[in-house]
Protein backbone atom coordinates (compact mmCIF):
# COMPACT_ATOMS: atom_id res chain seq x y z
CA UNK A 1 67.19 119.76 -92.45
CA UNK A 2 65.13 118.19 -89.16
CA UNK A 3 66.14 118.77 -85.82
CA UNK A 4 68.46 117.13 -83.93
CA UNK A 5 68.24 114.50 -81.52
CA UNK A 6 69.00 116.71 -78.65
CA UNK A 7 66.37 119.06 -79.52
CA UNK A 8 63.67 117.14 -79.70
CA UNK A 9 64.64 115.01 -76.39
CA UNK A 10 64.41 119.34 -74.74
CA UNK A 11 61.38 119.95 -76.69
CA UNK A 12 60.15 117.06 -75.36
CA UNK A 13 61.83 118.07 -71.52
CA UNK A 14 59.88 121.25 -72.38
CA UNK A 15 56.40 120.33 -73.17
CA UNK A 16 56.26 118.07 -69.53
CA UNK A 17 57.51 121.36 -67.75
CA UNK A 18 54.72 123.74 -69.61
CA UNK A 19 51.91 121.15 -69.28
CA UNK A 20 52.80 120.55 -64.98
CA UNK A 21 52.58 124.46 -64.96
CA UNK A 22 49.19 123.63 -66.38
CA UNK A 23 50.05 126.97 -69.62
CA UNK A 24 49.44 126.38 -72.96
CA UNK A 25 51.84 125.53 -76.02
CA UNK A 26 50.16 128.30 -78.73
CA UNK A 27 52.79 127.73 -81.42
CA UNK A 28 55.88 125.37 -82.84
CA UNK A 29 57.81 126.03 -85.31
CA UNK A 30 60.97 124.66 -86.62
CA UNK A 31 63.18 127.65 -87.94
CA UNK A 32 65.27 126.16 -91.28
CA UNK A 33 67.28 129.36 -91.57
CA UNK A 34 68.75 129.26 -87.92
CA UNK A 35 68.31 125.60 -87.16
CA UNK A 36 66.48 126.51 -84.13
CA UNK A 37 63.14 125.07 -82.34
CA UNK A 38 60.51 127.86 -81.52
CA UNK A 39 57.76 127.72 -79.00
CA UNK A 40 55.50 130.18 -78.04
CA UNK A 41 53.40 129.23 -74.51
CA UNK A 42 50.66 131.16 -73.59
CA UNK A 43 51.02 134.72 -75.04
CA UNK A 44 54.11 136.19 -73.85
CA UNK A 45 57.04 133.14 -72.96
CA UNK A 46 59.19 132.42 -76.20
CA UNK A 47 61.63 129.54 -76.16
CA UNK A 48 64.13 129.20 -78.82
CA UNK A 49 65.49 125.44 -78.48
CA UNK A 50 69.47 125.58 -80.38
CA UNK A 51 70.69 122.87 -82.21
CA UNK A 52 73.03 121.35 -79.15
CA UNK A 53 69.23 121.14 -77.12
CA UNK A 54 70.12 124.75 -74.99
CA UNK A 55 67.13 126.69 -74.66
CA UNK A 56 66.84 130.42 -74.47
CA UNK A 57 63.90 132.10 -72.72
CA UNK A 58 62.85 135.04 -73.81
């Protein structure tokens, strides 16, 4: 399975937010099990992108 349009178009919505703040994008992963789009920026902010393009912070 790949992700869906709407996640990559908040992935994308996602990377221009993190790279304004000037922080760094340390890990992406694309989670087959739970359909979901993972970042990790700097050390500490996780953001889980779902399927429909909502992202969780946490």
């Amino acid at each position: 399975m790949e992700p869906t349009i709407d996640q990559l178009k908040a992935f994308f919505r996602l990377c221009v937010r993190t790279s304004n703040l000037l922080r760094n994008i340390e890990l992406v992963r694309y989670d087959e099990r739970t359909n979901r789009i993972v970042v990790l920026i700097g050390e500490t902010i996780q953001v889980e992108i779902l399927s429909n393009g909502e992202e969780i912070i946490g």
